[in-house]
Protein backbone atom coordinates (compact mmCIF):
# COMPACT_ATOMS: atom_id res chain seq x y z
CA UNK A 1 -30.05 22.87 3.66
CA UNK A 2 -31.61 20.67 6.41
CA UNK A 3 -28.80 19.32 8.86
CA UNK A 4 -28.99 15.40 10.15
CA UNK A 5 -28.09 14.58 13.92
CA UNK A 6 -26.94 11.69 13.37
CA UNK A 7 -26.18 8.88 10.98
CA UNK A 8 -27.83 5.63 12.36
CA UNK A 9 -26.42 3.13 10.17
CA UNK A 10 -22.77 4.55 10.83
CA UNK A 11 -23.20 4.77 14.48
CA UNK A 12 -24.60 0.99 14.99
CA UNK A 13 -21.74 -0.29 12.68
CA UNK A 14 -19.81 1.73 15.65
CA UNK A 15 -21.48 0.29 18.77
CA UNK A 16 -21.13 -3.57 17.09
CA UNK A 17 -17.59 -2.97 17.34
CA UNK A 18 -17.17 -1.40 20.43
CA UNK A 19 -19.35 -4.17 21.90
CA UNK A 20 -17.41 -6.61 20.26
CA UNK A 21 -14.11 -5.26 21.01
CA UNK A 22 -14.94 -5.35 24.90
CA UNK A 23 -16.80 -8.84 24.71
CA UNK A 24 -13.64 -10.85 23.09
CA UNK A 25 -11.33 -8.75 24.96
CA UNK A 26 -12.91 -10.44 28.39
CA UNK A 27 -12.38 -13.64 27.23
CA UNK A 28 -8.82 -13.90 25.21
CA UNK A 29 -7.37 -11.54 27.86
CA UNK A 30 -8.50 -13.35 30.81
CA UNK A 31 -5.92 -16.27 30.99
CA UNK A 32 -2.77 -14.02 30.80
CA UNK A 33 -4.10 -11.45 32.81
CA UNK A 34 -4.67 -14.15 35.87
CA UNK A 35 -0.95 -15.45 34.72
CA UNK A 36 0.22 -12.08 35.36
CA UNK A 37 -1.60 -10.03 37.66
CA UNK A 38 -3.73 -12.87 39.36
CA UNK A 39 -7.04 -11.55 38.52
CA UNK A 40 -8.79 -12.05 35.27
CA UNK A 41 -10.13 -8.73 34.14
CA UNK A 42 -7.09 -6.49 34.88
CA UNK A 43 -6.29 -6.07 30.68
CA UNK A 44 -10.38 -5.21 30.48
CA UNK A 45 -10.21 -2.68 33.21
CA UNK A 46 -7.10 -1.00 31.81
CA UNK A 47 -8.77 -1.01 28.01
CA UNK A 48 -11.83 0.47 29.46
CA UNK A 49 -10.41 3.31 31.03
CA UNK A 50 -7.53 4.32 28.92
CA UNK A 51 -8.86 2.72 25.48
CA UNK A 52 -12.79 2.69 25.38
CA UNK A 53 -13.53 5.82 27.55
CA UNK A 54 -10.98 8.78 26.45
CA UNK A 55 -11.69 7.22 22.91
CA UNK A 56 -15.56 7.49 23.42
CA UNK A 57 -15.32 10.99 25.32
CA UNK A 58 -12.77 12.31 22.09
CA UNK A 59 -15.11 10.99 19.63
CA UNK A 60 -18.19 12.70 20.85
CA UNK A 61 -16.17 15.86 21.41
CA UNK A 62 -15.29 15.63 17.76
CA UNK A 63 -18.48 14.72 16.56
CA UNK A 64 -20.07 18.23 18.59
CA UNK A 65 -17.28 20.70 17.59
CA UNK A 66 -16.99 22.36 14.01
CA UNK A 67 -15.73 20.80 10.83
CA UNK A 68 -13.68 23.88 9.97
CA UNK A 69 -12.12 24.05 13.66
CA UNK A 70 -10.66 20.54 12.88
CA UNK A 71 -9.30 21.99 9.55
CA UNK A 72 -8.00 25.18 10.97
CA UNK A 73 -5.94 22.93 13.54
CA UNK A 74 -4.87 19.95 11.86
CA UNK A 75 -1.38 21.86 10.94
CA UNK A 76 -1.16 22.28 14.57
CA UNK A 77 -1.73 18.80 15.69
CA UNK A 78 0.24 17.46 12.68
CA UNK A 79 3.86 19.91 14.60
CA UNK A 80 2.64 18.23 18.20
CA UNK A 81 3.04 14.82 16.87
CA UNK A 82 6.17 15.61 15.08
CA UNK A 83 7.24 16.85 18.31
CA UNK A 84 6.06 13.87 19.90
CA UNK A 85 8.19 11.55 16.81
CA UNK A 86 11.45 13.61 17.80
CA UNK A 87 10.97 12.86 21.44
CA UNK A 88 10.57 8.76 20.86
CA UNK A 89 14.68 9.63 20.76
CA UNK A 90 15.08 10.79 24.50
CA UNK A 91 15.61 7.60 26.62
CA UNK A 92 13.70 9.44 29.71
CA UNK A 93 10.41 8.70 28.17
CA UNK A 94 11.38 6.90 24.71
CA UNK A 95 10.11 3.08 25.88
CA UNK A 96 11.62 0.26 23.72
CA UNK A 97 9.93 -2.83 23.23
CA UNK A 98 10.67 -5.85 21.26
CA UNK A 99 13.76 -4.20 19.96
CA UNK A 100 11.75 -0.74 18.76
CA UNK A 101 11.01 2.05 20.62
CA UNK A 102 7.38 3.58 19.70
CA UNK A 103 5.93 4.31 22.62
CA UNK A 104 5.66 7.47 25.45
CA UNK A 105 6.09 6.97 28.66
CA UNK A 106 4.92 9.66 30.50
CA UNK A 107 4.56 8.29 33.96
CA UNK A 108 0.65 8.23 34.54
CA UNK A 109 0.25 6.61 30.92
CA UNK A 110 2.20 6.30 28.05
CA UNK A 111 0.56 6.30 24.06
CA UNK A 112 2.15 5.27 20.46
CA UNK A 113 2.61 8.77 18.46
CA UNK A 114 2.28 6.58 15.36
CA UNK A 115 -1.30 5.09 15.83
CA UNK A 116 -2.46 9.20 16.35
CA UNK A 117 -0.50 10.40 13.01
CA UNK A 118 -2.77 8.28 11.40
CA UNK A 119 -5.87 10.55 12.09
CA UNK A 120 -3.87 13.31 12.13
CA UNK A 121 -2.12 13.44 8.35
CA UNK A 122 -5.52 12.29 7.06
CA UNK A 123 -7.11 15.67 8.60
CA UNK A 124 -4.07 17.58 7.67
CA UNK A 125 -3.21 16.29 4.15
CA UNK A 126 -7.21 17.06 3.20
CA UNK A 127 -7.03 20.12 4.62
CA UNK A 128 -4.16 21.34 2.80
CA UNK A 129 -4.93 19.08 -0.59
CA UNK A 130 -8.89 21.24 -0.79
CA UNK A 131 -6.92 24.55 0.02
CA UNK A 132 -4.03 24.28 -2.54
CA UNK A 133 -5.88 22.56 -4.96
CA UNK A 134 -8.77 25.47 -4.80
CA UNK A 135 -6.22 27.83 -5.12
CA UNK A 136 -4.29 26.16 -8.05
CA UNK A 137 -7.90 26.46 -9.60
CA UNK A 138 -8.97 29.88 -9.55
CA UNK A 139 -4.79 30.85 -10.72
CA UNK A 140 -4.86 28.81 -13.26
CA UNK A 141 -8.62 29.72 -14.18
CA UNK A 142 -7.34 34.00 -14.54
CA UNK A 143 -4.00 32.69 -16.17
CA UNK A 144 -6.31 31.09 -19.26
CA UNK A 145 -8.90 34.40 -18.77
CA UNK A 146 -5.95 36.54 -19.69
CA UNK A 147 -4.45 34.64 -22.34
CA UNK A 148 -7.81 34.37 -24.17
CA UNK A 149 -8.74 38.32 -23.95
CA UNK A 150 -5.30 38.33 -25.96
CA UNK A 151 -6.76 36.15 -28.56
CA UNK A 152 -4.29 33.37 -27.71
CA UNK A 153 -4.78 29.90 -26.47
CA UNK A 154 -4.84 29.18 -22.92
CA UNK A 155 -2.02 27.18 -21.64
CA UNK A 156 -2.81 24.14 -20.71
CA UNK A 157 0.45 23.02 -19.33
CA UNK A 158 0.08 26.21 -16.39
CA UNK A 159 -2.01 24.20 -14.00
CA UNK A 160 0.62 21.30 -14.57
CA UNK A 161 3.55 22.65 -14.24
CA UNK A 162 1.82 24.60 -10.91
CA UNK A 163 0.60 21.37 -9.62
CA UNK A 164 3.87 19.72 -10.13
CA UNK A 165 5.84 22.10 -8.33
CA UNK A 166 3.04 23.68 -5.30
CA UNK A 167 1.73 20.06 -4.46
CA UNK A 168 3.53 16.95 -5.88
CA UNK A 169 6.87 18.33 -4.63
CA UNK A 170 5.49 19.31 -0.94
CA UNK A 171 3.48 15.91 -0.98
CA UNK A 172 6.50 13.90 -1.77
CA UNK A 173 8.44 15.89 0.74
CA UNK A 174 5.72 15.26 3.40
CA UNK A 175 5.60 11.27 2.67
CA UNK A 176 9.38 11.34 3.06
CA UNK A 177 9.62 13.20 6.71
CA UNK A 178 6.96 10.70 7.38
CA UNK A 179 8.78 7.60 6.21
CA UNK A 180 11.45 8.51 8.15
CA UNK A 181 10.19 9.21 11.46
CA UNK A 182 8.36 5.16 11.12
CA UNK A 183 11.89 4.05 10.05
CA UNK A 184 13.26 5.23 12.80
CA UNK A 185 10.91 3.25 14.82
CA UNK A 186 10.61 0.15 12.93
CA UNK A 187 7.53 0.69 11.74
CA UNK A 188 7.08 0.23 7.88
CA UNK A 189 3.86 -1.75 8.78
CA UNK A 190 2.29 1.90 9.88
CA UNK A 191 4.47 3.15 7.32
CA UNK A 192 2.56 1.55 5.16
CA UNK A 193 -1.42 2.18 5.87
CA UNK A 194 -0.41 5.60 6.04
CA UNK A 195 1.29 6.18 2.78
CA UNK A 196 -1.82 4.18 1.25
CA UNK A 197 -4.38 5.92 2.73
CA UNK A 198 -2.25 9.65 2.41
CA UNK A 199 -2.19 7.86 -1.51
CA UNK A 200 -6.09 7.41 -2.01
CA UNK A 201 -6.62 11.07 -0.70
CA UNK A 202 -4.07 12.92 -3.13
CA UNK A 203 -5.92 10.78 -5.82
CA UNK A 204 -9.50 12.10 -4.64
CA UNK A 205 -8.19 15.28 -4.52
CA UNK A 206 -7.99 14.91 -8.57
CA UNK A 207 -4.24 15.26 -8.92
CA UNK A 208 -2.95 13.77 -12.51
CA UNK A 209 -2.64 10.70 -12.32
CA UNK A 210 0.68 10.11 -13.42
CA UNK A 211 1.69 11.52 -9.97
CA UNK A 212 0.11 9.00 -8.20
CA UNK A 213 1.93 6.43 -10.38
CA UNK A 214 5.42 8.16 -9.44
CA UNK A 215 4.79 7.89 -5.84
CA UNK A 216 4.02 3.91 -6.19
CA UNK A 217 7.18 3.32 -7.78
CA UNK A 218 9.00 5.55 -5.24
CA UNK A 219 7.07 3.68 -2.63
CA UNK A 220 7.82 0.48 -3.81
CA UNK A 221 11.69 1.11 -4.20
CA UNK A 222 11.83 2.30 -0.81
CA UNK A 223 9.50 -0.19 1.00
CA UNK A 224 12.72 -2.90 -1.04
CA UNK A 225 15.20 -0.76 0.32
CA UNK A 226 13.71 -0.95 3.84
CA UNK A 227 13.12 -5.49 3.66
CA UNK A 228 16.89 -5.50 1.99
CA UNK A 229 18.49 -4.23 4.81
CA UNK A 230 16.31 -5.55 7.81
CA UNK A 231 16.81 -8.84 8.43
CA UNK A 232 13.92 -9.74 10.21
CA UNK A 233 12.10 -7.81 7.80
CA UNK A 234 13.71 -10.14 5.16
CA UNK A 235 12.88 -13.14 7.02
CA UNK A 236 9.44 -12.27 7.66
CA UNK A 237 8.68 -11.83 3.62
CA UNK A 238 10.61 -15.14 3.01
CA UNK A 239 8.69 -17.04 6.03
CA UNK A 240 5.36 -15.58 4.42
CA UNK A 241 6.00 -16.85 0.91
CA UNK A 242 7.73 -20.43 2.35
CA UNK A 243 6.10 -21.25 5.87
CA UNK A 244 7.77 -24.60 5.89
CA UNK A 245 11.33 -23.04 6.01
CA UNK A 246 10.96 -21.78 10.14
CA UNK A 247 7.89 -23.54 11.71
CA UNK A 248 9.15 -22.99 15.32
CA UNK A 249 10.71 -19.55 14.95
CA UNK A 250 9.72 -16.59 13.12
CA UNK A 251 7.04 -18.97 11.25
CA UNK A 252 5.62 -20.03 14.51
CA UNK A 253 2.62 -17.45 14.64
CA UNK A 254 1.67 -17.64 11.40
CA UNK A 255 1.63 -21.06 11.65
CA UNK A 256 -0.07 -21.01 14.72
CA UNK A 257 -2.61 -18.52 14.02
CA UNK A 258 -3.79 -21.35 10.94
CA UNK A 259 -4.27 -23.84 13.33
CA UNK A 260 -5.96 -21.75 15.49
CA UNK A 261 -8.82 -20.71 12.46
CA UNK A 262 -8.76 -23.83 11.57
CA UNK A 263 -10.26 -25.29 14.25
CA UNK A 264 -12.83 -22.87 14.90
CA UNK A 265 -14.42 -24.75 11.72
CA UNK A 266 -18.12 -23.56 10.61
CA UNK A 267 -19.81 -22.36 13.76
CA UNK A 268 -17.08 -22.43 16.26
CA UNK A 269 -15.92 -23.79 19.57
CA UNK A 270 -17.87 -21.42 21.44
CA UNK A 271 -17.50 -17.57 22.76
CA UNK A 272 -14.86 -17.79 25.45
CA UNK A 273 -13.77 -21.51 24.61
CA UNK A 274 -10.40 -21.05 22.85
CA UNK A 275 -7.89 -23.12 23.59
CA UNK A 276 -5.35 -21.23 21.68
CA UNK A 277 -5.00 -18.18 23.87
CA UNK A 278 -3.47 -20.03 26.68
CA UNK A 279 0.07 -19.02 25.88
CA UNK A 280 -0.16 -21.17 22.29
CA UNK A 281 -0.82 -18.18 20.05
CA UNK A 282 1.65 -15.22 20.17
CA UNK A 283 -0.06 -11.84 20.40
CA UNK A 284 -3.55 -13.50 20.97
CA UNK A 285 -4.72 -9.97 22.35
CA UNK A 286 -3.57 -7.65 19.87
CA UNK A 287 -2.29 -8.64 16.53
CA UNK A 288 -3.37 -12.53 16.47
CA UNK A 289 -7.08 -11.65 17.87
CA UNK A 290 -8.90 -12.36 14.50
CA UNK A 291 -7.38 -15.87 14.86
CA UNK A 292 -8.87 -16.81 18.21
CA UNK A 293 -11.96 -14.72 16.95
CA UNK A 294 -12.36 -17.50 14.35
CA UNK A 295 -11.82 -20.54 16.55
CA UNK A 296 -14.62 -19.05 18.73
CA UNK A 297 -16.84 -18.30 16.37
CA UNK A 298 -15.85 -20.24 13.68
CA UNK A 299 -16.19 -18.78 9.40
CA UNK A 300 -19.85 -17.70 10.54
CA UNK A 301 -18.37 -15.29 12.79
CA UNK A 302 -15.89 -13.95 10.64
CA UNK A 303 -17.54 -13.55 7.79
CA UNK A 304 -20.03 -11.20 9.98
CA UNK A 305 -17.08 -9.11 11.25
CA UNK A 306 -15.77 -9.55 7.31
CA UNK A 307 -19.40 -7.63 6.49
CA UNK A 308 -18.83 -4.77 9.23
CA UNK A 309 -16.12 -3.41 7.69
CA UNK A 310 -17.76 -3.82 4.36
CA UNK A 311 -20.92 -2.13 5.87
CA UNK A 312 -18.36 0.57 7.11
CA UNK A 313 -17.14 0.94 3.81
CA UNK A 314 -20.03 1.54 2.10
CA UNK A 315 -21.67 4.13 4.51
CA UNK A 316 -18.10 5.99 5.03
CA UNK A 317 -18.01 5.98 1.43
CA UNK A 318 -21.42 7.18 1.07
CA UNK A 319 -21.00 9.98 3.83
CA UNK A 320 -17.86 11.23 1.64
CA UNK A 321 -20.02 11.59 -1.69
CA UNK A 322 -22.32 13.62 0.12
CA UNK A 323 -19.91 15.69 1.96
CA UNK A 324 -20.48 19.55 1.34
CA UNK A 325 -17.05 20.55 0.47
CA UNK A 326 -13.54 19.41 -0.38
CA UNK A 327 -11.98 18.98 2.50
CA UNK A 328 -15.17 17.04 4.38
CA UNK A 329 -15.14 14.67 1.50
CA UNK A 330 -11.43 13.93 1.45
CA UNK A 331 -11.19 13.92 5.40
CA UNK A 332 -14.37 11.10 5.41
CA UNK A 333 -13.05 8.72 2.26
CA UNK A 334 -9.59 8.82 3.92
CA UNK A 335 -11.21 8.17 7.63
CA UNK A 336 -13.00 5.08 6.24
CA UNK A 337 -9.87 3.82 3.76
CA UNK A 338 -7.72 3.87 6.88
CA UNK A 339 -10.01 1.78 9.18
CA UNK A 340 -11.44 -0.57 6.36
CA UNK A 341 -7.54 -1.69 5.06
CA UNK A 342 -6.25 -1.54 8.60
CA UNK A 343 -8.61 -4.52 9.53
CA UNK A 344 -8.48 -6.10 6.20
CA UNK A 345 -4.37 -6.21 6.58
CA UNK A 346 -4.45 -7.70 9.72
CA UNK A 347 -7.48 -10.10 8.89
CA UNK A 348 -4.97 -11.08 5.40
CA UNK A 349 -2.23 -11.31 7.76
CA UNK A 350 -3.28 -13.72 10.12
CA UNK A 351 -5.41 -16.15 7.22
CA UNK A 352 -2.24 -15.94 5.07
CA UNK A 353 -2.78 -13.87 2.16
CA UNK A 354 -0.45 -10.72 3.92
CA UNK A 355 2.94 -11.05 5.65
CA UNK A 356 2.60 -11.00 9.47
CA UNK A 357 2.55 -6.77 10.14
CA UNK A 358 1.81 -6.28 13.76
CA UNK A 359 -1.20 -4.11 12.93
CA UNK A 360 -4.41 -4.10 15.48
CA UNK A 361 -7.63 -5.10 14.63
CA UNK A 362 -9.54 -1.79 14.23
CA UNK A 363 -12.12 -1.40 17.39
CA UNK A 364 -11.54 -4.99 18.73
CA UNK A 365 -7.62 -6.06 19.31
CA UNK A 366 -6.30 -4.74 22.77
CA UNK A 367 -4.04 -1.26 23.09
CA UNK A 368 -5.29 2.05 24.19
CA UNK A 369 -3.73 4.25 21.20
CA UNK A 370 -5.12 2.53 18.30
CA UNK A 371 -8.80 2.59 20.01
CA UNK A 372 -8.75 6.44 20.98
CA UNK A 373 -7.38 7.16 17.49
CA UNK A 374 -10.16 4.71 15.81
CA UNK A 375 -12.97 6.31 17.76
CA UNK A 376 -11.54 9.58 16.98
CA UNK A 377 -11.79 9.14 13.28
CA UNK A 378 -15.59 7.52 13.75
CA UNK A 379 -16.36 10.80 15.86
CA UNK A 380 -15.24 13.31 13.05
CA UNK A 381 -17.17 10.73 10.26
CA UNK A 382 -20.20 10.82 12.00
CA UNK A 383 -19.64 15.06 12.13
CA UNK A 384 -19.12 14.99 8.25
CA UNK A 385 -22.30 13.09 7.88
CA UNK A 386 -24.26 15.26 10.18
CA UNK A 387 -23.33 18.03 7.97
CA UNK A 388 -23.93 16.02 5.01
CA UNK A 389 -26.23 16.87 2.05
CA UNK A 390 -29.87 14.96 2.37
């Protein structure tokens, strides 16, 4: 079987976004970082050397090193950040911001747990979905040899009622510990991506499908449960369906952020002309930068960031048909899910069509975490497709 270097069309996709993500970085974070720090670039500089270049050095190191040593210690990684969940609770390092505490502070540099357990259940959760399900196959395959040397009919219900109990049960269980760590931290948005994309993986892994339909409607009751008794939670669903009812409060950035695409109109005011990222648009660097992307740029410009993702789609999606075995194929189509809905939430969140989330822009929107985890996930995609079938 001949092995590829690289995959070309994957890896420009890659470099688009990267050079993206530093281009509109220089220009929305400019005015805040002068407000701040009196110099323009300091935001740049400290995305470049704890974002961009651990992420870039991570990814290649994952794209060099063996599929199966990423398999072999995703249980490993998977206890770390646990660990890492658990100590979120110890006010030495534990640092709270805007009433939720999500990030490490570890002196030098601190990183959100959450934005790595993405990556990390996706490796884990296809690792253990190809082993258990390979093993339910070949029990359940001498359970029906037995039964018909006996003359009698195979059981069909033994690789149910095995399924049910060796990997619905543990699944649920997992998605729970999970759900709870996030609550903790007032997170359901991250909740959320990871739950769908830890969904579309136990799916692929050709589980019934009635499971999958039990763990929506457990999802769904407990993502109610969650907006019930959060108030701003509550108020952020009932701002999202009636934007006229808090304009200037909890409405303001949503309401902002239309104004803001709105003017950018068909072509744009211009790269590095926004006049919404001078303190008018919350969280113009991180969650609201497809909004002053679109002023910029105007509806050319985002429908060709629109078509990256799509692009990434497709050739993530094409990498995971390929894939030569289970857990390769799993690992890829939940690597490209994750990315792909992660910018299509926050894209649907600032043009309206999502509740406001708080979820960065995948490659582009500023914060170190999310861009080392992103390029993470593109390093071990373009390993699966190295290894791919021709």
């Amino acid at each position: 079987m001949k092995i590829k270097r690289l995959d070309y069309c994957l890896f420009f996709v890659i470099v688009i976004f990267l050079i993206a993500g530093i281009s509109f970085l220089a220009t929305i974070s400019a005015p805040a970082s002068l407000k701040k720090f009196e110099t323009t670039n300091y935001y740049l500089i400290h995305q470049l050397i704890w974002g961009f270049l651990p992420g870039i050095l991570l990814g290649l190191f994952c794209f060099l090193i063996p599929l199966n040593f990423i398999r072999k210690i995703s249980p490993f990684l998977l206890l770390a950040n646990l660990i890492a969940f658990i100590a979120l609770l110890l006010p030495q390092i534990g640092s709270r911001f805007w009433g939720a505490t999500r990030w490490l502070d570890l002196g030098l540099f601190g990183f959100q747990p959450s934005e790595f357990f993405k990556i990390i259940s996706i490796l884990y959760l296809s690792s253990w979905l190809s082993g258990r399900l390979g093993r339910q196959s070949r029990e359940t395959g001498i359970l029906k040899t037995r039964k018909s040397s006996y003359g009698a009919k195979s059981d069909t219900s033994a690789g149910s009622r095995y399924g049910f109990k060796r990997v619905f049960l543990p699944f649920v269980v997992f998605l729970t510990i999970v759900a709870i760590a996030l609550a903790c931290q007032k997170d359901v948005s991250t909740l959320g991506i990871i739950g769908a994309t830890a969904l579309v993986i136990y799916f692929a892994a050709g589980t019934p499908i009635w499971h999958s339909f039990l763990i929506i409607i457990g999802a769904v009751s407990g993502l109610a449960l969650l907006i019930k008794y959060e108030t701003y939670r509550m108020s952020r669903l009932i701002v999202f369906l009636h934007p006229e009812t808090d304009p200037m409060g909890i409405g303001f950035q949503m309401k902002q952020a239309l104004i803001t695409i709105g003017s950018g109109g068909l072509g744009g005011r211009g790269l590095g002309l926004s006049s919404q990222k001078f303190g008018f648009l919350p969280q113009s660097m991180s969650d609201s930068t497809f909004a002053i992307i679109a002023e910029e740029l105007g509806f050319i410009g985002c429908i060709f960031l629109i078509s990256l993702f799509l692009t990434f789609l497709w050739v993530g999606l094409m990498i995971a048909q390929r894939a030569n075995d289970k857990f390769s194929q799993l690992a890829a189509l939940g690597i490209t899910f994750w990315i792909v809905i992660q910018g299509f939430v926050n894209i649907g969140s600032m043009i309206g069509l999502l509740p406001l989330t708080g979820i960065p822009l995948p490659f582009i929107s500023y914060g170190g975490s999310h861009i080392v985890a992103e390029l993470i996930g593109a390093g071990i995609l373009l390993n699966i497709a190295r290894h791919a079938k021709s």
